[in-house]
C-alpha atoms as a PDB file:
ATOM      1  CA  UNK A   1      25.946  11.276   4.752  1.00  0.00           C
ATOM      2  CA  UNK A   2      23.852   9.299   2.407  1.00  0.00           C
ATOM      3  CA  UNK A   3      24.716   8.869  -0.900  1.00  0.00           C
ATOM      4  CA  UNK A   4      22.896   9.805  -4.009  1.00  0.00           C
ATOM      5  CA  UNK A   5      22.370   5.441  -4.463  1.00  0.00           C
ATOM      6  CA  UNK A   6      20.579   5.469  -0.758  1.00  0.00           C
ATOM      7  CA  UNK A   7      17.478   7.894  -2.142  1.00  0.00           C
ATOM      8  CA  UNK A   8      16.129   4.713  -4.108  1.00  0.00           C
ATOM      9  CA  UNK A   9      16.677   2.024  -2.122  1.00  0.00           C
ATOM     10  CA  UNK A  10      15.494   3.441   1.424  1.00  0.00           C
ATOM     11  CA  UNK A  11      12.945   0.241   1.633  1.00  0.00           C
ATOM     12  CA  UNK A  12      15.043  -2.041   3.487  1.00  0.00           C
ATOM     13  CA  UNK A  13      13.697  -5.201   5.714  1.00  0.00           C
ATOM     14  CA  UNK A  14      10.756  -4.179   5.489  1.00  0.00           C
ATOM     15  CA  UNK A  15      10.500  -0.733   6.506  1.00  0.00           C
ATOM     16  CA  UNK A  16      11.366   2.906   5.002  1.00  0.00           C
ATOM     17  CA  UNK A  17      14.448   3.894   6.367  1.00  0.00           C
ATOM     18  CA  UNK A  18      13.478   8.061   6.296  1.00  0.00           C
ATOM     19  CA  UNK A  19      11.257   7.310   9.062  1.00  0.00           C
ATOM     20  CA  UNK A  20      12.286   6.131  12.555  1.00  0.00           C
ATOM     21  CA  UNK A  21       9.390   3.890  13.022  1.00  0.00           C
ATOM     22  CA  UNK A  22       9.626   4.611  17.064  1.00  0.00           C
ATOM     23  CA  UNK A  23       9.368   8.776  16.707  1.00  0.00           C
ATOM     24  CA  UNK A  24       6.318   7.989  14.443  1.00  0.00           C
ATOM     25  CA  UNK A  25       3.718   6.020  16.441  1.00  0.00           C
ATOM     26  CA  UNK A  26       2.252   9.096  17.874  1.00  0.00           C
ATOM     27  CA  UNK A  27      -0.302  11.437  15.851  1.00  0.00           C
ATOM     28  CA  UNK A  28       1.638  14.931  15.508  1.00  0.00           C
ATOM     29  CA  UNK A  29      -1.474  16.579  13.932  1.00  0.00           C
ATOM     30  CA  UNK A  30      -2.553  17.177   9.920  1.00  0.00           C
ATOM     31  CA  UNK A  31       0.186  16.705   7.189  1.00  0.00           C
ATOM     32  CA  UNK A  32       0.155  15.672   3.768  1.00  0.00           C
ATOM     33  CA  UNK A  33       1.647  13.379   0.629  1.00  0.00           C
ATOM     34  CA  UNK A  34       2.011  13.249  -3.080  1.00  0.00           C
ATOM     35  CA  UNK A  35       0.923  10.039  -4.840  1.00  0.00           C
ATOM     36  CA  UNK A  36       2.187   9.681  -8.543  1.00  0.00           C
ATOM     37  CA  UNK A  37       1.838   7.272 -10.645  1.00  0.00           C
ATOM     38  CA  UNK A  38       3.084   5.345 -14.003  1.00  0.00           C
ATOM     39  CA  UNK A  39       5.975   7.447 -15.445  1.00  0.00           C
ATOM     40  CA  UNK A  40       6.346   4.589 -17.441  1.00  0.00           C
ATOM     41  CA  UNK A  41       9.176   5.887 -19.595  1.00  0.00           C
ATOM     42  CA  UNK A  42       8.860   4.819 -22.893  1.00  0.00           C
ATOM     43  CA  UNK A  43       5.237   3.877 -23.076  1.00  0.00           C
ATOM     44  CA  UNK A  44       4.372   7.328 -24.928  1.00  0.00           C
ATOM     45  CA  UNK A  45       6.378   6.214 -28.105  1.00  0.00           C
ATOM     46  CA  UNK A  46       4.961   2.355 -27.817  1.00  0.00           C
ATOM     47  CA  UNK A  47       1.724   3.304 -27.751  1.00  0.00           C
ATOM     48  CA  UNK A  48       1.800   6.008 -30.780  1.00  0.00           C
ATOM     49  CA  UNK A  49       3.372   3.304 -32.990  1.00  0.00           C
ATOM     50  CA  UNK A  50       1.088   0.586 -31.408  1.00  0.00           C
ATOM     51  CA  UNK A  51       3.585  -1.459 -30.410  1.00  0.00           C
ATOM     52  CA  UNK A  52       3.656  -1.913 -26.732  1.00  0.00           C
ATOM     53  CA  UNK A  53       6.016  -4.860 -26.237  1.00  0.00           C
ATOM     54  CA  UNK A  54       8.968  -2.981 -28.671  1.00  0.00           C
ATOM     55  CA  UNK A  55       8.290   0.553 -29.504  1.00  0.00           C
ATOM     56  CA  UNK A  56       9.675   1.745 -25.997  1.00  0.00           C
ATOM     57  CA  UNK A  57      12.949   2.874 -27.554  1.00  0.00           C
ATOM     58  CA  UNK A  58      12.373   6.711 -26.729  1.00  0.00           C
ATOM     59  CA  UNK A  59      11.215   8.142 -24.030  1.00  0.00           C
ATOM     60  CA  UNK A  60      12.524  11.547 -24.003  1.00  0.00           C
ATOM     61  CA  UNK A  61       8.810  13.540 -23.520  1.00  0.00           C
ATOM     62  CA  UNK A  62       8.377  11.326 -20.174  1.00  0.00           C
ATOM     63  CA  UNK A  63      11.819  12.761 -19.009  1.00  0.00           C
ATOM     64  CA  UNK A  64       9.936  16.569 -19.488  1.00  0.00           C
ATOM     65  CA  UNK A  65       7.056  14.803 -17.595  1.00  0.00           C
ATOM     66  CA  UNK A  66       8.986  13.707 -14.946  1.00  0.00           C
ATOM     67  CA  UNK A  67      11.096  16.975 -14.391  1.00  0.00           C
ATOM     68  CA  UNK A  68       8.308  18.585 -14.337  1.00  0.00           C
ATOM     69  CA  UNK A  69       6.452  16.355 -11.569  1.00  0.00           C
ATOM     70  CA  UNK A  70       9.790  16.846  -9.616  1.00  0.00           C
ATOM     71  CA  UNK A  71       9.768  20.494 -10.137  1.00  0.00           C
ATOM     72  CA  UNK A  72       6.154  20.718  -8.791  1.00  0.00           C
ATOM     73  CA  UNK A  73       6.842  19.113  -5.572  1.00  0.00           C
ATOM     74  CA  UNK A  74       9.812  20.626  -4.878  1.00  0.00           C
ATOM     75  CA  UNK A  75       7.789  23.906  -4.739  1.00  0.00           C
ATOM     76  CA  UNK A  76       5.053  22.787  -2.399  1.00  0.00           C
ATOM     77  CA  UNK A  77       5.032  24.705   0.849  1.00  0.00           C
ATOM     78  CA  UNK A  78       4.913  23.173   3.354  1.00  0.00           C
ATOM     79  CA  UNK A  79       7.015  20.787   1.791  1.00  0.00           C
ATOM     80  CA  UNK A  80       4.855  16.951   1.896  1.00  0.00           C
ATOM     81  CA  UNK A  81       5.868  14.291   4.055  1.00  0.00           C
ATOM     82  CA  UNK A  82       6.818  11.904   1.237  1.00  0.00           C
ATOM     83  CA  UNK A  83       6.442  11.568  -2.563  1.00  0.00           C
ATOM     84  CA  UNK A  84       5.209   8.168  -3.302  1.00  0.00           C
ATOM     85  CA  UNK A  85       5.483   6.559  -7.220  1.00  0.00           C
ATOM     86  CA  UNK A  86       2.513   3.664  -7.243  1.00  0.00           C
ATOM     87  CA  UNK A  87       4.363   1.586  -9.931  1.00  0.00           C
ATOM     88  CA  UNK A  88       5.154   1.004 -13.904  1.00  0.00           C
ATOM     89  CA  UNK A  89       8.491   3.308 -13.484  1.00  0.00           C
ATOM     90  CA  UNK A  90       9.515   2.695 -16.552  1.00  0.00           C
ATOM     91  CA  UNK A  91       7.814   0.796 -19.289  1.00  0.00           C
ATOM     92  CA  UNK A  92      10.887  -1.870 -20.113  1.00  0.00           C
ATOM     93  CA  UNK A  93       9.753  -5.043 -18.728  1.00  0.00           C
ATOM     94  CA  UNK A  94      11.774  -7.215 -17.011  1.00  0.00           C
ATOM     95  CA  UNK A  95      14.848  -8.657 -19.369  1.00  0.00           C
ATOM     96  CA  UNK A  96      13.910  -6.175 -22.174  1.00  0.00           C
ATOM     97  CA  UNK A  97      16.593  -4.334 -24.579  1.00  0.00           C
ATOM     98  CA  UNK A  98      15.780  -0.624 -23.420  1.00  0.00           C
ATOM     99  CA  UNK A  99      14.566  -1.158 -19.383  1.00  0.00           C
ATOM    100  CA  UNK A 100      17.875  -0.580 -17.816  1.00  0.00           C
ATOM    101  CA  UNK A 101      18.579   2.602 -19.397  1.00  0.00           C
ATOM    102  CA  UNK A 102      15.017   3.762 -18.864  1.00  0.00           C
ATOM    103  CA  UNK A 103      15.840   3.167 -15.286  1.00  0.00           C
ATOM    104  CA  UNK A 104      18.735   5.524 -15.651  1.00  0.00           C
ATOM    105  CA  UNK A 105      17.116   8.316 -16.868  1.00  0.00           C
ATOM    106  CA  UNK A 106      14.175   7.968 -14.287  1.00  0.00           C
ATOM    107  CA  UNK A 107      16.777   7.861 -11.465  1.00  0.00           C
ATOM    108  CA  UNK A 108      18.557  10.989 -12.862  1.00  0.00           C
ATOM    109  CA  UNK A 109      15.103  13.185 -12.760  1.00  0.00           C
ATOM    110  CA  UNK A 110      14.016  11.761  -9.234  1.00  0.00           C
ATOM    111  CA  UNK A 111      17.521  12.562  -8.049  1.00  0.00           C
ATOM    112  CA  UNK A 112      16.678  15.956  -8.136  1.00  0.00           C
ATOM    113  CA  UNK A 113      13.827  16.139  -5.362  1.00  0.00           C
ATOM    114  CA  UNK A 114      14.317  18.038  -2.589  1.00  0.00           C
ATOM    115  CA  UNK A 115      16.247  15.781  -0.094  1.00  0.00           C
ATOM    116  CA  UNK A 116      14.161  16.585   2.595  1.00  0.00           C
ATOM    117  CA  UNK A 117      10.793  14.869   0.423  1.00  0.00           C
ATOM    118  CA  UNK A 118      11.147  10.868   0.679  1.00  0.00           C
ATOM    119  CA  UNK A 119      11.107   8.761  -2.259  1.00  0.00           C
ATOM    120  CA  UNK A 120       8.611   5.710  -1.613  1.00  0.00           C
ATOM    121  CA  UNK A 121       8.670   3.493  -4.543  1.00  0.00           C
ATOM    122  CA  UNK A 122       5.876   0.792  -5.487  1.00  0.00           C
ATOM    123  CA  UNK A 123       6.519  -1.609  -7.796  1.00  0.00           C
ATOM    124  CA  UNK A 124       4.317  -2.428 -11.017  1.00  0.00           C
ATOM    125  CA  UNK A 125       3.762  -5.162 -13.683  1.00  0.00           C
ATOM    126  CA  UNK A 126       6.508  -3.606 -15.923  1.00  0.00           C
ATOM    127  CA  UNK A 127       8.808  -3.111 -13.008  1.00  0.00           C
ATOM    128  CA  UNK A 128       8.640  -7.203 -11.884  1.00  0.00           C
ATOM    129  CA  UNK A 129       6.826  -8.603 -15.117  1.00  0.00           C
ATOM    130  CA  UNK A 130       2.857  -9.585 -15.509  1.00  0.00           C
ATOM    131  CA  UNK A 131       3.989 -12.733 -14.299  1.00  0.00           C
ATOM    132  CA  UNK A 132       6.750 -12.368 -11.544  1.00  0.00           C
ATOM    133  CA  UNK A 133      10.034 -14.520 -10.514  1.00  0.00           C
ATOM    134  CA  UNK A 134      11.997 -14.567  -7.729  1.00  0.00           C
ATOM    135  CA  UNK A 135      14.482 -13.389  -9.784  1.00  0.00           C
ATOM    136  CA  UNK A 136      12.511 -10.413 -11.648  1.00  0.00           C
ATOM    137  CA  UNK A 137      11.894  -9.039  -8.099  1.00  0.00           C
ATOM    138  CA  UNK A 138      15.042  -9.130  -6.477  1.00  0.00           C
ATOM    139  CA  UNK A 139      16.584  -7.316  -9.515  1.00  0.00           C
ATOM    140  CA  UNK A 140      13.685  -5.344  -8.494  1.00  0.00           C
ATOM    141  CA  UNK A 141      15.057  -4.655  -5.098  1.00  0.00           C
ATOM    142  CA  UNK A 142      18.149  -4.406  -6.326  1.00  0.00           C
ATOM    143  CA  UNK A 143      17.123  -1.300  -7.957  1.00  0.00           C
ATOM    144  CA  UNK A 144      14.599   0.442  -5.953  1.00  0.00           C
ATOM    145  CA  UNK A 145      14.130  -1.265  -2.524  1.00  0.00           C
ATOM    146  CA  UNK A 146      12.021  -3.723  -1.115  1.00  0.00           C
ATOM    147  CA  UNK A 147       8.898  -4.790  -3.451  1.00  0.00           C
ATOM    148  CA  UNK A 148       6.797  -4.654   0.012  1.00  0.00           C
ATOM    149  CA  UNK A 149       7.014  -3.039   3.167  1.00  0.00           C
ATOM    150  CA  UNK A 150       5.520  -0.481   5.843  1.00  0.00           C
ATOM    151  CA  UNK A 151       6.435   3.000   7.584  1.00  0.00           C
ATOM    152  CA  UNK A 152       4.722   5.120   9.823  1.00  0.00           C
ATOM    153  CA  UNK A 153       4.393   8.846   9.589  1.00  0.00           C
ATOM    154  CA  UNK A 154       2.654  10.771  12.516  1.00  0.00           C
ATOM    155  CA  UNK A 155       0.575   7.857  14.030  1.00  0.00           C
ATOM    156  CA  UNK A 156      -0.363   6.867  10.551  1.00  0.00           C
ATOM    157  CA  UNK A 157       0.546   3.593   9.118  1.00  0.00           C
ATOM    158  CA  UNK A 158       1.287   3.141   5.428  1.00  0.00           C
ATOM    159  CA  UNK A 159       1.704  -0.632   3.753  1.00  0.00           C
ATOM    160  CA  UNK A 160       3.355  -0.840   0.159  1.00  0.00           C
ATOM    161  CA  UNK A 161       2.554  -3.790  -1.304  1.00  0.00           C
ATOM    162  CA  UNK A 162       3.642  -6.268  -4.158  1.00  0.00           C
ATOM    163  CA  UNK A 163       0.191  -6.184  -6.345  1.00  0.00           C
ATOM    164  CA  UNK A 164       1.407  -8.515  -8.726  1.00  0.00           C
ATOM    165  CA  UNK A 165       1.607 -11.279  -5.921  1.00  0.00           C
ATOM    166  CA  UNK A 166      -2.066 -11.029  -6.131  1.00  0.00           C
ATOM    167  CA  UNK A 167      -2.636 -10.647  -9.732  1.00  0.00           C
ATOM    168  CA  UNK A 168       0.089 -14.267 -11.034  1.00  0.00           C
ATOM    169  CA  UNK A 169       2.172 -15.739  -8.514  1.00  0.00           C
ATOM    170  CA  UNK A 170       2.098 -19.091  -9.939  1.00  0.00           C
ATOM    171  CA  UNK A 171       5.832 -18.596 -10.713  1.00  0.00           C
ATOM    172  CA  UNK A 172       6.766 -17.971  -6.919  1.00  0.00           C
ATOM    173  CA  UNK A 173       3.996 -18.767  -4.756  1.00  0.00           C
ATOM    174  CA  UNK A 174       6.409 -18.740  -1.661  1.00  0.00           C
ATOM    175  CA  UNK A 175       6.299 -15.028  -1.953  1.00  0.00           C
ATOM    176  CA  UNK A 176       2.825 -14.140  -2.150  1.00  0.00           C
ATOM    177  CA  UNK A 177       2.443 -16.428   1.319  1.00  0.00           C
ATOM    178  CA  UNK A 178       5.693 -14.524   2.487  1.00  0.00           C
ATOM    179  CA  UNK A 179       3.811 -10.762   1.654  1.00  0.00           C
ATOM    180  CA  UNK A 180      -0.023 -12.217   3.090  1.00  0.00           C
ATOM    181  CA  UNK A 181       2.051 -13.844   6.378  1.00  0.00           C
ATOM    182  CA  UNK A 182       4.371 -10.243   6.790  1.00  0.00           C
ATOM    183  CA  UNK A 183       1.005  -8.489   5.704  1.00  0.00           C
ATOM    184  CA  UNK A 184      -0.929  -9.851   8.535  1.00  0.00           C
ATOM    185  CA  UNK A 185       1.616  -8.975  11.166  1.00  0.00           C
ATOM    186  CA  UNK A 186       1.535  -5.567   9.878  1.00  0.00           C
ATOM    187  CA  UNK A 187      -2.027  -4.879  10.294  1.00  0.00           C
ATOM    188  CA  UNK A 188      -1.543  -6.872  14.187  1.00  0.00           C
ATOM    189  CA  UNK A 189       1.088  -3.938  15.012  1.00  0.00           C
ATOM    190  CA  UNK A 190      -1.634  -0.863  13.767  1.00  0.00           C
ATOM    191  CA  UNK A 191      -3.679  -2.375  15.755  1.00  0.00           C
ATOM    192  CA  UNK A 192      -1.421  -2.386  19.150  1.00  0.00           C
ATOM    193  CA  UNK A 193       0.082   0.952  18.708  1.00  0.00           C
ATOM    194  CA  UNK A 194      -3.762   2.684  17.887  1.00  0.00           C
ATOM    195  CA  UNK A 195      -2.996   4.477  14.786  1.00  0.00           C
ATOM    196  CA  UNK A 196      -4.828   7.161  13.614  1.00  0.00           C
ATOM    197  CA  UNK A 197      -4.992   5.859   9.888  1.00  0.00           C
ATOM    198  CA  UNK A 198      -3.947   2.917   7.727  1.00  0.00           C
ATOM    199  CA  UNK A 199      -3.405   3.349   3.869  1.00  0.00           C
ATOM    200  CA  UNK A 200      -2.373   0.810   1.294  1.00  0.00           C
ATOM    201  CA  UNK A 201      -0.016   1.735  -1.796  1.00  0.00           C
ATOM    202  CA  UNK A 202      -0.360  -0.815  -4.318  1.00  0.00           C
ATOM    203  CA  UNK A 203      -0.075  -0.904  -8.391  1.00  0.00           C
ATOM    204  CA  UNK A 204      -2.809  -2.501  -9.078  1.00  0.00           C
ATOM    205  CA  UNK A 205      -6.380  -1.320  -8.397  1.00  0.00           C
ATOM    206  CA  UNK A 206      -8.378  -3.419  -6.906  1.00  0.00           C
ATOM    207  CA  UNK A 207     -11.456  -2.006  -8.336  1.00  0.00           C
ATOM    208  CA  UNK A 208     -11.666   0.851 -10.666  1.00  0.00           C
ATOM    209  CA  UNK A 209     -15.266   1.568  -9.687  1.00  0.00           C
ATOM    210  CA  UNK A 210     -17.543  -0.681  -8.545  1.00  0.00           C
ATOM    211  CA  UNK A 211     -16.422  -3.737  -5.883  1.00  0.00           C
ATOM    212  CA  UNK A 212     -17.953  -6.378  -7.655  1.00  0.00           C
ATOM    213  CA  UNK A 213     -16.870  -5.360 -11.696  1.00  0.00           C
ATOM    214  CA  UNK A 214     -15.888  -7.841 -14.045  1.00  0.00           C
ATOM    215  CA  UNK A 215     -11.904  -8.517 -13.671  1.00  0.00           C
ATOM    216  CA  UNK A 216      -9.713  -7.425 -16.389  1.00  0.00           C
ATOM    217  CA  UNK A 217      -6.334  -6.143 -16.719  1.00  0.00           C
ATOM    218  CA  UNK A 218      -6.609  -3.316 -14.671  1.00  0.00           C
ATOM    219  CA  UNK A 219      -8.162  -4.692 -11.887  1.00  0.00           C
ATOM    220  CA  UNK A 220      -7.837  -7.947  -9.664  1.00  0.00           C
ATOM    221  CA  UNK A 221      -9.433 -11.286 -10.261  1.00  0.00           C
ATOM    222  CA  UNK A 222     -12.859 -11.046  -8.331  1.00  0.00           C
ATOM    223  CA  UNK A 223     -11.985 -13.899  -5.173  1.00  0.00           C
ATOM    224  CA  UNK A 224      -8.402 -12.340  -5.001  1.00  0.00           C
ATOM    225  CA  UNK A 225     -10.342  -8.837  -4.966  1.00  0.00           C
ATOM    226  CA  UNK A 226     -13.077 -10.116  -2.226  1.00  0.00           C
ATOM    227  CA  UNK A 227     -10.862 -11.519  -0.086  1.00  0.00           C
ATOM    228  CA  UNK A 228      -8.562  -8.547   0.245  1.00  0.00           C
ATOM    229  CA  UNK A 229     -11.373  -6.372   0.546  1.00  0.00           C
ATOM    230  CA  UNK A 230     -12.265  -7.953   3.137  1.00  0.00           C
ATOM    231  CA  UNK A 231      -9.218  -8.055   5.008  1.00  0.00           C
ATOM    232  CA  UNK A 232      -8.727  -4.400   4.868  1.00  0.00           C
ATOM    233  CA  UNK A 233     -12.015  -3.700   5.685  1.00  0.00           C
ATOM    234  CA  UNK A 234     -11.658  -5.410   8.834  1.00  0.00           C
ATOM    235  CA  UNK A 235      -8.387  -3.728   9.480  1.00  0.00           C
ATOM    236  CA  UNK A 236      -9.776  -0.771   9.219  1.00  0.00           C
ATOM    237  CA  UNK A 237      -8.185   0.764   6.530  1.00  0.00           C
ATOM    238  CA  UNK A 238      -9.326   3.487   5.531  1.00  0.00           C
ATOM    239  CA  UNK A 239      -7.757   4.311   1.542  1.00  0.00           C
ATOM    240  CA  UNK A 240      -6.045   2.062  -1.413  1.00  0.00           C
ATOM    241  CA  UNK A 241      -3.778   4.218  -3.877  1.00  0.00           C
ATOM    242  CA  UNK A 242      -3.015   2.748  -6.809  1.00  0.00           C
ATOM    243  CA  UNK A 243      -1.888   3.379 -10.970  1.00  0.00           C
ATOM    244  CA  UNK A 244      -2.025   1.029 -13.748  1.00  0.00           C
ATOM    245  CA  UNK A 245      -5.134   2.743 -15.127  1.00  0.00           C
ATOM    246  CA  UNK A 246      -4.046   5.583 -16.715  1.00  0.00           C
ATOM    247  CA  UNK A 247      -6.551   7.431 -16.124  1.00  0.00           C
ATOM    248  CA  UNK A 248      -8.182   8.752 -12.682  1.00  0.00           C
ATOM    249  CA  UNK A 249     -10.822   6.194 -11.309  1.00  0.00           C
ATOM    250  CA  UNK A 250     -12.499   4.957  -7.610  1.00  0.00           C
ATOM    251  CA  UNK A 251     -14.953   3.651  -5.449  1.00  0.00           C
ATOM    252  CA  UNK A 252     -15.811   2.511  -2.404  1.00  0.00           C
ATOM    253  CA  UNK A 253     -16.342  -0.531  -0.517  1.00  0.00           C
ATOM    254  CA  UNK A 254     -17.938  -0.742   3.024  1.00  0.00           C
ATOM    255  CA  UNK A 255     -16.360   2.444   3.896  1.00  0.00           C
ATOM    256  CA  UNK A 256     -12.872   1.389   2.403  1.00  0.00           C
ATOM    257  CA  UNK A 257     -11.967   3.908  -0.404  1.00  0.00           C
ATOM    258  CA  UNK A 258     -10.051   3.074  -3.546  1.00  0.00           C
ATOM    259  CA  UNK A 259      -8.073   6.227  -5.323  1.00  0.00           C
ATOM    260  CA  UNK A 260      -6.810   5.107  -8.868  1.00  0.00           C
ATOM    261  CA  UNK A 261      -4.871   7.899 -10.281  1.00  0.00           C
ATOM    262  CA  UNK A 262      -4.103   8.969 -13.947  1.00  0.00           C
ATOM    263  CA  UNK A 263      -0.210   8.865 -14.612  1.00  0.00           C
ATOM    264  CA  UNK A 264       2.896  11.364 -14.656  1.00  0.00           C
ATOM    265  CA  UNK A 265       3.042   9.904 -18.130  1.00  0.00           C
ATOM    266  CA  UNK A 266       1.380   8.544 -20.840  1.00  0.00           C
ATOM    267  CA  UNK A 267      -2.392   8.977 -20.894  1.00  0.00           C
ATOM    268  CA  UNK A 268      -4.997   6.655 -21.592  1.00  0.00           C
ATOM    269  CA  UNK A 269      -7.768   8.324 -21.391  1.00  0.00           C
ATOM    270  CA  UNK A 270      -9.117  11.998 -21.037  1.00  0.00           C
ATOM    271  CA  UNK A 271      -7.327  13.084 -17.635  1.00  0.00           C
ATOM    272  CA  UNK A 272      -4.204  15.197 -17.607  1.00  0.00           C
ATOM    273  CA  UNK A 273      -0.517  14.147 -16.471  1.00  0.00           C
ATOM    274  CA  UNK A 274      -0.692  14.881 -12.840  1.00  0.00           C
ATOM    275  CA  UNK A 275      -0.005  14.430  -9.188  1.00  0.00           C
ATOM    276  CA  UNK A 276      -2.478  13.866  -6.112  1.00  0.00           C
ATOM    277  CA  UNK A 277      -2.361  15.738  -3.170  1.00  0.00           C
ATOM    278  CA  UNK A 278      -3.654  13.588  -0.165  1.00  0.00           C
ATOM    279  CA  UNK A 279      -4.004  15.559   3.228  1.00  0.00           C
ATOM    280  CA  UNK A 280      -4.343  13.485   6.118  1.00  0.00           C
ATOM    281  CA  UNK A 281      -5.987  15.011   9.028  1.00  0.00           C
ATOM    282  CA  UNK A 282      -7.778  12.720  12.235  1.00  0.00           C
ATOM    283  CA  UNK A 283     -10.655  12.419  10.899  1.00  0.00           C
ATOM    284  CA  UNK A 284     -10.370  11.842   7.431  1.00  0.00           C
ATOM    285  CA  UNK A 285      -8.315  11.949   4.241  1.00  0.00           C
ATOM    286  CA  UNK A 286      -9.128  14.487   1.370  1.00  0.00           C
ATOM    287  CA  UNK A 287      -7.285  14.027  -1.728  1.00  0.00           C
ATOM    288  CA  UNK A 288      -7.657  16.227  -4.963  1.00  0.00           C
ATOM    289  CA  UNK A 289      -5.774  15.253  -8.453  1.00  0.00           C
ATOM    290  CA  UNK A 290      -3.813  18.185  -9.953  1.00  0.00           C
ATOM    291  CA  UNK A 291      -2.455  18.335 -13.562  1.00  0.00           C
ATOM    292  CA  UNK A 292       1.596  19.573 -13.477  1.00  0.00           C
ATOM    293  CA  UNK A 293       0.999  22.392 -14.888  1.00  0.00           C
ATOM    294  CA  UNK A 294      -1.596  23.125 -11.982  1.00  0.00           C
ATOM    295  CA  UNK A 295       0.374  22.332  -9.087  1.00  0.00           C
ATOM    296  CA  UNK A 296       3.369  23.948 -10.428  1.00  0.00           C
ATOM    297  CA  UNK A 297       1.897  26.767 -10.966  1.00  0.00           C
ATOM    298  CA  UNK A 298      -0.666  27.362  -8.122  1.00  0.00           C
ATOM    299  CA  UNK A 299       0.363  24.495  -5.721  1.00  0.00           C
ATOM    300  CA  UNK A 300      -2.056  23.764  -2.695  1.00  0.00           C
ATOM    301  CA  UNK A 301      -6.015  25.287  -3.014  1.00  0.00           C
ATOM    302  CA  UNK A 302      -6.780  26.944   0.010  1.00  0.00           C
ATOM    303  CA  UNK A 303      -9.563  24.323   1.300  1.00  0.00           C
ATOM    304  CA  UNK A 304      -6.220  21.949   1.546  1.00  0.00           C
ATOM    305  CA  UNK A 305      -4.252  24.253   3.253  1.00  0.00           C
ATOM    306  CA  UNK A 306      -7.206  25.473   5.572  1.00  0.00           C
ATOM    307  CA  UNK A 307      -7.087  21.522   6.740  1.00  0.00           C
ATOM    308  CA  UNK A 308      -3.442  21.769   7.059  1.00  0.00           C
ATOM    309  CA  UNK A 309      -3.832  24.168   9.739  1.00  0.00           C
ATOM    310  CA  UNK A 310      -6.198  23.175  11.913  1.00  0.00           C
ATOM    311  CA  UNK A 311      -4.408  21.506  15.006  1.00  0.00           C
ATOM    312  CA  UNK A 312      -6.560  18.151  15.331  1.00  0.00           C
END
């Protein structure tokens, strides 16, 4: 039996241990996942007092937040194939007075999804730091499970990766050429066992809009950006999901689609705190962006479940 530790640290060498990779090569037909983003407890509070690097010392509305993004999925039916939390769990960064009981208090809500609905966990700049260490991700690991890694699901491959590699890895440049060497075998193996899809779960986006936008914080530096984009595209993947905005965003870029959703918690902008649904059928991927109160209350609309159904 697994214990209630082994729900948050299921990425191990690599790979998510829900899934036996082997039973999951072959395309089983239309199914679908929940991408969430940036509980981030403790931001809420922060950013009311304006204080963003010390005002993190409550957090108690992004624990109602957070129940009620587990309580939503736990009434989905069918239930999704995996729950997947694109970074910035908690606001704390790394070393901070108030992370490690943020951490708690997250892993107490998420402890309460249905055991049969996979945890995938993506980490963000608060989770590893702006600027990472080797030591700021393996406390990482420590906590959560690998910082990058891959899993298939129904002849569908999915690659988490370490954003922040991209973003400042002038600290430990060993492991961004550790992720891009591991990265590149990854895409070498969709390619060999034919899968239907690949998807990328990342933090940060690397566009919010348009491919070739300025860089800022919530995007990647424009080379970084082109060269990945480039990659993927000729990989074939088909979707990046990614936080770190706040707010819902996307774009496209020769066919490759980026999704930046709004967060479980605090909100920057005008969107609600939500959930996406992403249905994944084999020939394309349809996502829609619920608030909690929405899916909760309503769950799937009936174009998602119509897609659901059909056999191909």
């Amino acid at each position: 039996m697994a214990t209630e530790g082994d729900a948050f640290v299921r990425a191990r060498g690599r790979t998510l241990t829900a899934f036996r990779e082997a039973d999951e090569y072959q395309w089983k037909g239309p199914f679908y996942f929940i991408q969430g983003a940036d509980p981030q407890f403790g931001l809420m509070k922060a950013w009311a007092v304006g204080d963003t690097n010390n005002g993190d010392d409550e957090w108690g509305e992004e624990i109602k937040l957070a129940e009620q993004a587990v309580q939503a999925v736990n009434k989905l039916n069918p239930k999704p194939k995996f729950f997947v939390l694109c970074g910035d769990l908690v606001h704390g960064m790394p070393g901070t007075q108030w992370k490690k009981d943020q951490e708690r208090d997250l892993k107490n809500v998420l402890k309460h999804t249905d055991q049969e609905i996979p945890l995938v966990f993506v980490s963000g700049n608060h989770d590893i730091g702006n600027t990472p260490t080797r030591e700021t991700i393996e406390n990482y690991c420590r906590t959560w499970g690998d910082d990058y890694f891959s899993f298939w699901v129904g002849g569908v491959c999915f690659l988490v990766l370490n954003s922040q590699l991209y973003f400042d890895s002038s600290k430990c440049p060993e492991l961004k050429r550790a992720q891009d060497l591991w990265l590149e075998e990854q895409l070498a193996a969709a390619e060999k066992h034919g899968c239907k899809h690949i998807m990328v779960f990342q933090h940060i986006p690397l566009f919010l809009r348009k491919p070739d936008e300025d860089h800022d914080y919530f995007n990647l530096e424009k080379s970084v950006r082109q060269e990945i984009m480039e990659k993927f595209h000729k990989a074939g993947i088909k979707a990046v999901f990614s936080g770190h905005y706040h707010r819902n965003a996307g774009g496209s870029y020769k066919g490759l689609e980026m999704v930046v959703s709004s967060a479980i918690g605090c909100q920057l902008g005008e969107d609600t705190h939500g959930l996406r649904v992403v249905v994944v059928t084999g020939e394309k991927i349809v996502h829609r962006y619920y608030s909690l109160m929405d899916l909760s209350s309503h769950g799937l609309e009936k174009e998602l479940q119509d897609l659901l159904a059909k056999q191909n």
